[in-house]
N, C-alpha and C. Protein backbone atom coordinates (compact mmCIF):
# COMPACT_ATOMS: atom_id res chain seq x y z
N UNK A 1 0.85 -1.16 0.00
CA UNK A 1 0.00 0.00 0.00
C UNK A 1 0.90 1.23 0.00
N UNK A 2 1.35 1.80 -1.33
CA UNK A 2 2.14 2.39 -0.77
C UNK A 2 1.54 3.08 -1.22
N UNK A 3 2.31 5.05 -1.17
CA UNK A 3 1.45 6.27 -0.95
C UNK A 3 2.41 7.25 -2.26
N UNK A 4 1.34 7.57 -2.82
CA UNK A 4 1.93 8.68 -3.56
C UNK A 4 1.98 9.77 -3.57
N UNK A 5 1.95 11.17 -3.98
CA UNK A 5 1.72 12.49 -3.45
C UNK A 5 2.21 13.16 -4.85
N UNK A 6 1.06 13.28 -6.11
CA UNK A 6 1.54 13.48 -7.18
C UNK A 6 1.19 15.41 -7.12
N UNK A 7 1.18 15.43 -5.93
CA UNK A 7 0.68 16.81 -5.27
C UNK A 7 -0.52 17.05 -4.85
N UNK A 8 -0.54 15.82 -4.31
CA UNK A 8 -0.65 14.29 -3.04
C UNK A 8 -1.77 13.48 -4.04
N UNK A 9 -2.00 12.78 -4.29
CA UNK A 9 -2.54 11.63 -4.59
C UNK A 9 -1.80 10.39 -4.47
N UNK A 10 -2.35 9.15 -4.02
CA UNK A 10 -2.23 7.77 -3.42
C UNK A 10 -3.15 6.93 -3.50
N UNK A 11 -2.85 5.79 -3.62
CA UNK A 11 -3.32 3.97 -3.65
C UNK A 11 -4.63 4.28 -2.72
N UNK A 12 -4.10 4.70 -1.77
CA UNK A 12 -5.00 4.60 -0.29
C UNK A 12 -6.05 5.91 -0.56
N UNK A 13 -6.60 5.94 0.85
CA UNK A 13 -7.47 7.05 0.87
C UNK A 13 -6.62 8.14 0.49
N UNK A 14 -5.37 8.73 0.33
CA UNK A 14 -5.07 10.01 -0.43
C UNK A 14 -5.34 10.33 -1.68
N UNK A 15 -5.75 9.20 -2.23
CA UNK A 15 -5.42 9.27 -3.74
C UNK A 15 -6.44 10.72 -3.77
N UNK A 16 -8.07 10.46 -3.32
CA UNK A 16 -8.74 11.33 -3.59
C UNK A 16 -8.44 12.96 -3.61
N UNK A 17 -7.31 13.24 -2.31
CA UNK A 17 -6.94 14.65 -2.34
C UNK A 17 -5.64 15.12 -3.22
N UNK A 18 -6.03 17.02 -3.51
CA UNK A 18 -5.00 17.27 -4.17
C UNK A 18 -4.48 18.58 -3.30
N UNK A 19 -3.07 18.58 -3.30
CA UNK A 19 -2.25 19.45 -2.31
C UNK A 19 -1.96 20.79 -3.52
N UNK A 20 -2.00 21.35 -3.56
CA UNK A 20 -1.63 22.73 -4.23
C UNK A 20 -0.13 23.50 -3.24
N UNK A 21 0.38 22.70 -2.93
CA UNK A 21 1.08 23.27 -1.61
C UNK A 21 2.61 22.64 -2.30
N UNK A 22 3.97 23.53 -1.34
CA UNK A 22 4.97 22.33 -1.60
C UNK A 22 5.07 21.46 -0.77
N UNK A 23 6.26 20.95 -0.21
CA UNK A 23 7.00 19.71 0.84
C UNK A 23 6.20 20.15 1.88
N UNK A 24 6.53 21.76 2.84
CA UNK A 24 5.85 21.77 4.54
C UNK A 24 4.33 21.18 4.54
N UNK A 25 3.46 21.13 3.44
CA UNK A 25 2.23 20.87 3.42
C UNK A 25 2.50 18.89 3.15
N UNK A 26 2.91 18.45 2.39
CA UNK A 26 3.11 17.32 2.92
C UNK A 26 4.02 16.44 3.84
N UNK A 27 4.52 17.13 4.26
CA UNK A 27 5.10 16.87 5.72
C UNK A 27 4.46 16.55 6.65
N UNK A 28 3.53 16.89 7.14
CA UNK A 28 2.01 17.14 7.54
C UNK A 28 1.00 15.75 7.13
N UNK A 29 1.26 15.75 6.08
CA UNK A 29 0.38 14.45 5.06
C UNK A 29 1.04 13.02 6.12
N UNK A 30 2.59 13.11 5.70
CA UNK A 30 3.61 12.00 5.96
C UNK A 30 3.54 12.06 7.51
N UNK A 31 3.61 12.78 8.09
CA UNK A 31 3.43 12.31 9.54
C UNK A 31 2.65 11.73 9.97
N UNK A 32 1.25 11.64 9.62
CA UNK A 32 -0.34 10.99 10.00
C UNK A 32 0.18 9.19 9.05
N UNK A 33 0.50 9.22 8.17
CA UNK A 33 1.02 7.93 7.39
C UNK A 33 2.06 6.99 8.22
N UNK A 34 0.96 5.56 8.14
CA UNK A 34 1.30 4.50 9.08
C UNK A 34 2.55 4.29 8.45
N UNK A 35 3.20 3.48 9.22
CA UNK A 35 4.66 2.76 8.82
C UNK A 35 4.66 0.92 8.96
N UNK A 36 4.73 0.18 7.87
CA UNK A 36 4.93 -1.21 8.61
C UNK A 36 5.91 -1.80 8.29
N UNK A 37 6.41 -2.45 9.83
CA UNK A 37 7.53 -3.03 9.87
C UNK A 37 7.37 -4.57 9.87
N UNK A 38 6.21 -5.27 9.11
CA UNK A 38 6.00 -6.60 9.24
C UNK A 38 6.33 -7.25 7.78
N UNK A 39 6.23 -8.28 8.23
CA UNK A 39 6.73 -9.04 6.79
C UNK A 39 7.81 -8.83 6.80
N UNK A 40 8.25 -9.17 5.11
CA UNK A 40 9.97 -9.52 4.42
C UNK A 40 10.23 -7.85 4.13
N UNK A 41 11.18 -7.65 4.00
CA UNK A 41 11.43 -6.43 3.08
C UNK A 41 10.94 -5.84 2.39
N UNK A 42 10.91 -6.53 1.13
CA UNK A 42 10.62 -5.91 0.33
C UNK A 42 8.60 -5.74 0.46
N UNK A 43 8.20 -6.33 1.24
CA UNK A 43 6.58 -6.08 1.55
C UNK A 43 6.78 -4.47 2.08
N UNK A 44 7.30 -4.22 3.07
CA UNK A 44 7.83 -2.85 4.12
C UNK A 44 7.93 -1.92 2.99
N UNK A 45 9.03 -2.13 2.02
CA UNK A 45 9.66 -1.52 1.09
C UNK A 45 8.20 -0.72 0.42
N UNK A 46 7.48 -1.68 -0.07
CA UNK A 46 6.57 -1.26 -1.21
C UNK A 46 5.33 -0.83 0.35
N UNK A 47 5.36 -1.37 1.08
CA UNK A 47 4.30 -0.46 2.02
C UNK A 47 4.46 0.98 2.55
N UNK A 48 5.52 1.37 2.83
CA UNK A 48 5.95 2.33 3.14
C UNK A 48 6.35 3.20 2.24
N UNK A 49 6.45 2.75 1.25
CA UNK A 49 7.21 3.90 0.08
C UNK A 49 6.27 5.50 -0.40
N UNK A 50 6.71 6.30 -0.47
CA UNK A 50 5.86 7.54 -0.84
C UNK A 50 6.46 7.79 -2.12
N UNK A 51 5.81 8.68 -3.03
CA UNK A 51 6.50 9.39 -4.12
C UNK A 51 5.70 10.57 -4.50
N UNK A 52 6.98 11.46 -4.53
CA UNK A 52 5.99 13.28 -5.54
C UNK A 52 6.97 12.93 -6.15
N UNK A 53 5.27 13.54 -7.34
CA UNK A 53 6.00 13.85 -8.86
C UNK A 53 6.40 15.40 -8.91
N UNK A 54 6.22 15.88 -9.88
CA UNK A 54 6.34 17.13 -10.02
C UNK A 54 5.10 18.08 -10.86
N UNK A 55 3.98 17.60 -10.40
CA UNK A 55 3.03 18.10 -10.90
C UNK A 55 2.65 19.64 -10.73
N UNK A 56 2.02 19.96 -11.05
CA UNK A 56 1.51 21.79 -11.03
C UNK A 56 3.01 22.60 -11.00
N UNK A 57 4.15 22.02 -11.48
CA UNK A 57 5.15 22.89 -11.86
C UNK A 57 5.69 23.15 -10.47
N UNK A 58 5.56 21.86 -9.55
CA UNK A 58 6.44 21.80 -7.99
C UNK A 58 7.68 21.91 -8.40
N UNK A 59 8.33 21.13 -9.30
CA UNK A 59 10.02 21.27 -9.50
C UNK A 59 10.49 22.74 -9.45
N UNK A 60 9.74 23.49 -10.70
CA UNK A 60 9.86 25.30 -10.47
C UNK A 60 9.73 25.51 -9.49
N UNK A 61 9.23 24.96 -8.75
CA UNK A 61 9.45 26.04 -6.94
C UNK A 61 10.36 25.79 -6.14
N UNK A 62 11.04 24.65 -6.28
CA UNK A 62 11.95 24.39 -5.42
C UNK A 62 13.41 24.55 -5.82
N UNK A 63 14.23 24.68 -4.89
CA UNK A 63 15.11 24.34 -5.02
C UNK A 63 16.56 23.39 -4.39
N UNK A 64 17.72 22.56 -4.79
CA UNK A 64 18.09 21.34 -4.21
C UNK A 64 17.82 21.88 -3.01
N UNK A 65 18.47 22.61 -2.39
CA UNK A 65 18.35 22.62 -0.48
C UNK A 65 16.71 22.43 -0.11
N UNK A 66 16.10 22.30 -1.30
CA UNK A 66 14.74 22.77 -0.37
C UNK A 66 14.38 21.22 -0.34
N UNK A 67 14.50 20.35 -1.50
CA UNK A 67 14.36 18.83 -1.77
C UNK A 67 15.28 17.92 -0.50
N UNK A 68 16.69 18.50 -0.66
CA UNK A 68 17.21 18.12 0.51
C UNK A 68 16.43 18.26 1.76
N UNK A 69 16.13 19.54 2.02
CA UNK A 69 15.79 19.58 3.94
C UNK A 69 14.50 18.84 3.68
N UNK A 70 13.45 18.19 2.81
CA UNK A 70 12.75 18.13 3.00
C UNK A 70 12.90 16.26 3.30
N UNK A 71 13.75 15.64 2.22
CA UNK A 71 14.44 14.31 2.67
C UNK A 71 14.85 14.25 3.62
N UNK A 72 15.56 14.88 4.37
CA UNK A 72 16.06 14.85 5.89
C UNK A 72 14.72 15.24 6.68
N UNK A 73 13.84 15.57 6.67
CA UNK A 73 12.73 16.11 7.52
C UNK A 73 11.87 14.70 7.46
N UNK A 74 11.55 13.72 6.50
CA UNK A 74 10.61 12.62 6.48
C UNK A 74 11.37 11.64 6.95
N UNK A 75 12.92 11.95 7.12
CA UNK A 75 14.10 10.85 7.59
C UNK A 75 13.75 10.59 8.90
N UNK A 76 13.75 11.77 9.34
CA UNK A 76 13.85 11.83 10.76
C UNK A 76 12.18 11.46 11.68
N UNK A 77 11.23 12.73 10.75
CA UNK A 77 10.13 12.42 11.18
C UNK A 77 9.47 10.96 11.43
N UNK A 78 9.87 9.47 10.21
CA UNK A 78 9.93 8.38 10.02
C UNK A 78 10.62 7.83 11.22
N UNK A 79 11.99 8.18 11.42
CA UNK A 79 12.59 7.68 12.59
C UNK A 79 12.28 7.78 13.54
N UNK A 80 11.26 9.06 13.85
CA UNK A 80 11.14 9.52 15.85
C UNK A 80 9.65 8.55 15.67
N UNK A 81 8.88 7.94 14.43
CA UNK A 81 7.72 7.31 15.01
C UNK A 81 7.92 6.00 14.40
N UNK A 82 9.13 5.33 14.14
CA UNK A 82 9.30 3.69 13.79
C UNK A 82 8.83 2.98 15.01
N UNK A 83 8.93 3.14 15.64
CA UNK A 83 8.99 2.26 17.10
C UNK A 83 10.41 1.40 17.20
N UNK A 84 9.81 0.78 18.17
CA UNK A 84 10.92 -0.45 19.04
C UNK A 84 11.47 -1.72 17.66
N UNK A 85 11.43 -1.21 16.33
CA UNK A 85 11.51 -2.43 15.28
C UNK A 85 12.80 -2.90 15.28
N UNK A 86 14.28 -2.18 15.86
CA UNK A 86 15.43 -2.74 15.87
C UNK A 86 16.44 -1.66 14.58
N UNK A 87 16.92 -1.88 14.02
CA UNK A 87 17.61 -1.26 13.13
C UNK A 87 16.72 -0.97 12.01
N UNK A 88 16.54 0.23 11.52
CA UNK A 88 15.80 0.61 10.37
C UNK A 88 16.92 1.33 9.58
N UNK A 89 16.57 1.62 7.93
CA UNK A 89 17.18 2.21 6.73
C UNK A 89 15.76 3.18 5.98
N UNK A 90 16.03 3.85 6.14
CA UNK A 90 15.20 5.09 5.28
C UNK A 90 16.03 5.48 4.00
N UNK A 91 15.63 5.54 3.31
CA UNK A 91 16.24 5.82 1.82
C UNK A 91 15.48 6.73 0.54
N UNK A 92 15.98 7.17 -0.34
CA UNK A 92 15.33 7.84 -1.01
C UNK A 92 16.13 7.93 -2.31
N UNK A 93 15.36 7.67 -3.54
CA UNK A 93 15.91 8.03 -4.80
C UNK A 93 15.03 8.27 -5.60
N UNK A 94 15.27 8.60 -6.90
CA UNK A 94 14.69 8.67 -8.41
C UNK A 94 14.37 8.14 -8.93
N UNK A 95 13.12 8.02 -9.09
CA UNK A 95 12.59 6.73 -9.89
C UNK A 95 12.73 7.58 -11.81
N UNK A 96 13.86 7.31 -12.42
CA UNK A 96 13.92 8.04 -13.77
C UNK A 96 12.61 7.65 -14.68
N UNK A 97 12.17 6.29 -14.50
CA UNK A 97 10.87 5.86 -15.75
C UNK A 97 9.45 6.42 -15.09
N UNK A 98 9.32 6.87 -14.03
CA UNK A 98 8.57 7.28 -13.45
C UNK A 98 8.05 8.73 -13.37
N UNK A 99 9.53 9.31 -13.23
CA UNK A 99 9.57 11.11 -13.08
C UNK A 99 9.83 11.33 -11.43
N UNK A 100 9.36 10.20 -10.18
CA UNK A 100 9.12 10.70 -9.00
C UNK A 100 10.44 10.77 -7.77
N UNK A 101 10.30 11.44 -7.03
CA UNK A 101 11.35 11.14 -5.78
C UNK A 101 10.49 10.09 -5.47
N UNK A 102 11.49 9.04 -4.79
CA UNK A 102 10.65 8.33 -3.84
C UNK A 102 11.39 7.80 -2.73
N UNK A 103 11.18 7.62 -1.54
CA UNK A 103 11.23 7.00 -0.13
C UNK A 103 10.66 6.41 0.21
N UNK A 104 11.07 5.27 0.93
CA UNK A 104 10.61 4.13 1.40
C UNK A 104 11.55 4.15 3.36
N UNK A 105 11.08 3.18 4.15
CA UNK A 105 11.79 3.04 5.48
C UNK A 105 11.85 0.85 5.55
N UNK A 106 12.57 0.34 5.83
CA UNK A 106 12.60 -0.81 5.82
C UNK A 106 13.38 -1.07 7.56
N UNK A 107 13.24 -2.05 8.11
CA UNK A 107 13.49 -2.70 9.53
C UNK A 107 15.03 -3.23 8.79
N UNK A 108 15.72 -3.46 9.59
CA UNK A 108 17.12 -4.27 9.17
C UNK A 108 18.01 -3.26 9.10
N UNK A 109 18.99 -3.83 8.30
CA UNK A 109 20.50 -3.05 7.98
C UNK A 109 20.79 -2.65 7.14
N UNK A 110 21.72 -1.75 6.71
CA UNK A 110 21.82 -1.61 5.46
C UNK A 110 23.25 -2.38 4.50
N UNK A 111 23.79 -3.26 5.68
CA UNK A 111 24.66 -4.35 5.07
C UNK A 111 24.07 -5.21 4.12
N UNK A 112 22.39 -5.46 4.83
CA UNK A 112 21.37 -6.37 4.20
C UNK A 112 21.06 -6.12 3.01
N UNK A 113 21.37 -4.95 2.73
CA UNK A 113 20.89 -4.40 1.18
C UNK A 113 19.59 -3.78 1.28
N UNK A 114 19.12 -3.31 0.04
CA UNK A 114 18.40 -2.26 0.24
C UNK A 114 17.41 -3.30 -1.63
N UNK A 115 15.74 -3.21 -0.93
CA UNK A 115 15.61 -3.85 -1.87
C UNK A 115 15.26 -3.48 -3.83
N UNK A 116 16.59 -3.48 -3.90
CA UNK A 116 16.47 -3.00 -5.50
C UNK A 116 16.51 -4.00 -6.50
N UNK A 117 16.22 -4.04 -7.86
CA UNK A 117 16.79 -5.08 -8.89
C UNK A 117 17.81 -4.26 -9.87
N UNK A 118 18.65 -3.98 -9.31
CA UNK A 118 19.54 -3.00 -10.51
C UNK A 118 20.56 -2.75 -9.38
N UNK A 119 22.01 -1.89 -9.77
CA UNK A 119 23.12 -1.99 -8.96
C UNK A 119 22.33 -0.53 -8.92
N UNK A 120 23.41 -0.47 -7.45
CA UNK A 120 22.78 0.77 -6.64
C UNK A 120 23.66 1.42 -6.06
N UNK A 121 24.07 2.74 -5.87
CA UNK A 121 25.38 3.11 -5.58
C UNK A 121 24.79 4.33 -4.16
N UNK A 122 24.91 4.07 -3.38
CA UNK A 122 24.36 4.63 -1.68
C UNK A 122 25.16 6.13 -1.68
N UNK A 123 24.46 6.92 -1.24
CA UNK A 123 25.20 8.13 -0.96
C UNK A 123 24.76 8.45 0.27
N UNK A 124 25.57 9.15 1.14
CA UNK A 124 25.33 9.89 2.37
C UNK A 124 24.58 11.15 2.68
N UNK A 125 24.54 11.70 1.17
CA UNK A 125 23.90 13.15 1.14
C UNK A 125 23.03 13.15 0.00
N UNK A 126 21.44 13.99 -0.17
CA UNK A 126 20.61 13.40 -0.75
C UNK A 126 20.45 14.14 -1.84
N UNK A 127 21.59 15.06 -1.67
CA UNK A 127 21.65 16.44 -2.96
C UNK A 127 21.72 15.65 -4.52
N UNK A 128 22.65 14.52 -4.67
CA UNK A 128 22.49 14.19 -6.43
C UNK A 128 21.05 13.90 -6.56
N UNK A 129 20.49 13.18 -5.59
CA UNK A 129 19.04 13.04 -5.24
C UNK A 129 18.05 13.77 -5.54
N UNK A 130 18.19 15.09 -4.90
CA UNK A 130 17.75 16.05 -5.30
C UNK A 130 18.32 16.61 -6.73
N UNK A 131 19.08 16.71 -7.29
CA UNK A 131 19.38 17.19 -8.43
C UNK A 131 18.86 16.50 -9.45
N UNK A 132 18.42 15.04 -9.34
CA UNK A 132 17.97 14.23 -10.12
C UNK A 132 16.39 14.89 -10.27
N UNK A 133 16.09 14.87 -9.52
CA UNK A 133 14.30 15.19 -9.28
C UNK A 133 13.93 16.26 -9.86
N UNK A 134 14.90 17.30 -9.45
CA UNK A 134 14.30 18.82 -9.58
C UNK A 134 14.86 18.98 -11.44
N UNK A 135 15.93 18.40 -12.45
CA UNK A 135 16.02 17.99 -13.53
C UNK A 135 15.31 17.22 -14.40
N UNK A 136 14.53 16.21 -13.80
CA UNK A 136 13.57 15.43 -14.23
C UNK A 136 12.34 16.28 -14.76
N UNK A 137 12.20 15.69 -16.36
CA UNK A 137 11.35 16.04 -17.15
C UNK A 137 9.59 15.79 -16.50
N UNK A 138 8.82 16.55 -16.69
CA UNK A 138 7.29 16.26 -16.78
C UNK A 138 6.95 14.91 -17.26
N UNK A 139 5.60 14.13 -16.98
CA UNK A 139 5.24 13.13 -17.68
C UNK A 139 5.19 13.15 -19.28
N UNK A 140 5.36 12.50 -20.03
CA UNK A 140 4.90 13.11 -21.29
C UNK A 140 3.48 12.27 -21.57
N UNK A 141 2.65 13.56 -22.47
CA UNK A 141 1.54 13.17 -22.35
C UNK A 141 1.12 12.08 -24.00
N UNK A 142 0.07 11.38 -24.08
CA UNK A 142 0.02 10.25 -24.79
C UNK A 142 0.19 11.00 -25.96
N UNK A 143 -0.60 12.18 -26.21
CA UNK A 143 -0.42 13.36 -27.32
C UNK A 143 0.83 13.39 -27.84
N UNK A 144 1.66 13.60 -27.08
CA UNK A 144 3.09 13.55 -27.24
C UNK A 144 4.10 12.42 -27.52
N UNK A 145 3.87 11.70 -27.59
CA UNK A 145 4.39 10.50 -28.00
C UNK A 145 4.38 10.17 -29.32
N UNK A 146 5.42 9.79 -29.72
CA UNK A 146 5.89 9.44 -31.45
C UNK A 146 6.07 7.82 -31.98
N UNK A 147 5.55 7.38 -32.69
CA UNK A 147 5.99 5.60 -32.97
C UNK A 147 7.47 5.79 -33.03
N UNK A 148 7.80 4.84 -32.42
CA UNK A 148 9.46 3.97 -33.13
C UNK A 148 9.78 3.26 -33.72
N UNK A 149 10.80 3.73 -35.06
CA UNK A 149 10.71 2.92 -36.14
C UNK A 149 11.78 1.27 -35.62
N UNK A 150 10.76 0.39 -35.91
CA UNK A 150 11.25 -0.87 -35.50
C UNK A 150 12.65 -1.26 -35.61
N UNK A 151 12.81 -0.63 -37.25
CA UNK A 151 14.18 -1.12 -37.82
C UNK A 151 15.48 -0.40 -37.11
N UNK A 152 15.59 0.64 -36.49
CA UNK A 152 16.61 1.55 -35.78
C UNK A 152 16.40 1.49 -34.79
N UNK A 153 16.14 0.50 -33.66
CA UNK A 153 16.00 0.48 -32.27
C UNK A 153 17.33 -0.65 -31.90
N UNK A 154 17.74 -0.27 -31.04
CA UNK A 154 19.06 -1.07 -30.35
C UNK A 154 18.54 -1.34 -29.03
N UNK A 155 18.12 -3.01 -29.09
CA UNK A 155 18.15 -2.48 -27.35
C UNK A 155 19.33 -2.77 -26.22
N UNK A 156 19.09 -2.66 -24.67
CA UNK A 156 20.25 -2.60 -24.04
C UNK A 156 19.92 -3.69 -23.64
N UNK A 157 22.08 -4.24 -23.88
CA UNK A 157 21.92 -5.59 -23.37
C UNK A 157 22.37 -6.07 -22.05
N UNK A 158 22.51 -4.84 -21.45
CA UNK A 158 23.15 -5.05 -20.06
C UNK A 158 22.25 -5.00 -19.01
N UNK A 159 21.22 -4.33 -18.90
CA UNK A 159 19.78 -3.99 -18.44
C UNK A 159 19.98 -3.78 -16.85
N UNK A 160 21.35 -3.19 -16.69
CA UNK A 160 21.68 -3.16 -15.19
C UNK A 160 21.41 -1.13 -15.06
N UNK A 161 20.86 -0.96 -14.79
CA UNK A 161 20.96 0.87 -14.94
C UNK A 161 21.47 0.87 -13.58
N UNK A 162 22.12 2.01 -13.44
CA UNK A 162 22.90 2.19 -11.95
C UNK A 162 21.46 3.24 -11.30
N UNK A 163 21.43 3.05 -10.11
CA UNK A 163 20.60 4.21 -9.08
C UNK A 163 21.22 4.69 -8.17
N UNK A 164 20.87 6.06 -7.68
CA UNK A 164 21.81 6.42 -6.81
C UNK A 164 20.61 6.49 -5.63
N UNK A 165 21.47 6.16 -4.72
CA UNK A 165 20.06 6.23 -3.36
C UNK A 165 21.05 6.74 -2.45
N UNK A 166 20.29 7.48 -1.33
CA UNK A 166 20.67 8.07 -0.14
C UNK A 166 19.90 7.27 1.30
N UNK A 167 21.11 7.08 1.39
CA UNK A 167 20.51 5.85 3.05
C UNK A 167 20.87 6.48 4.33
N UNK A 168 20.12 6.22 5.04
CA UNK A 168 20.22 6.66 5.87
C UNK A 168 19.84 5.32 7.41
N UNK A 169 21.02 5.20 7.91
CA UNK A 169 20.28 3.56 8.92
C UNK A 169 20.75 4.19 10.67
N UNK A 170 19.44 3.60 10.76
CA UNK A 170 19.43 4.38 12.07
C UNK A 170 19.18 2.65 13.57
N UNK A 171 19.86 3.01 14.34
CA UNK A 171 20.11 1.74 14.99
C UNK A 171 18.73 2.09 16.13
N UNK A 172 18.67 0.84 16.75
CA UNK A 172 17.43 0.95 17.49
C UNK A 172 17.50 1.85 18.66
N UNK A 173 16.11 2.55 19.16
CA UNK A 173 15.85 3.49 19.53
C UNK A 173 16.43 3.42 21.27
């Protein structure tokens, strides 16, 4: 069940509302939003995960420090209400096929890995993070879309794309 915030819309009961606001207004959203630490990983992973897009021209308003403090603000806020679960990892990256930031919080370590299918390269600071997001193009709309000619397509045969994620593991409380 995880939660989106396309300037807030979500799976769950958010989907219905829309935020006209930036990050301090969903900050607010994310604090009332349960956390579960049950199951395997990757269940946590996809339960907990949030994502803004950049809808109503949010990217124009911000800027990296502002994407940053706002990753460190759901880091922490996430951390002061995990409970007693033992070692948790909060993380956050770019989803590029998507357009969205996204964060997720998982129970465990971050020796354990972090659950991705692609190599993943961890950073300490969430600024490329942010630079990724606030660079990231709009959806494109179906209007916009062009056929591809069959005969000139190469595809990739390595199918490993690198991600950059910002972790953050916080030991029990």
């Amino acid at each position: 069940m995880h939660r989106g915030f396309n300037v807030v819309g979500s799976t769950t009961e958010l989907w219905a509302k829309r935020f006209e606001t930036s990050f301090p207004g969903l900050l607010t959203t994310l604090q009332e939003t349960p956390l579960s630490f049950e199951n395997g990983q990757d269940t946590q992973a996809l339960e907990n995960m949030v994502y803004v897009d950049g809808a109503s021209g949010l990217r124009e308003r911000l800027s990296v420090a502002d994407v940053c403090s706002f990753v460190h603000s759901v880091a922490d806020r996430w951390r002061s209400r995990s409970g007693d679960f033992g070692a948790r990892v909060f993380y956050a990256w770019y989803d590029e096929q998507a357009r969205q930031l996204r964060m997720s919080m998982i129970a465990g370590e971050l020796l354990a890995g972090l659950p991705f299918r692609a190599k993943v390269t961890l950073l300490s600071d969430p600024e490329p993070v942010a630079q990724q997001y606030l660079q990231g193009a709009d959806l494109v709309r179906w209007n916009e879309l062009e056929l591809a000619d069959s005969g000139n397509t190469t595809p990739s045969v390595d199918g490993a794309d690198e991600i950059m994620v910002f972790a953050s593991e916080y030991a029990k409380s």
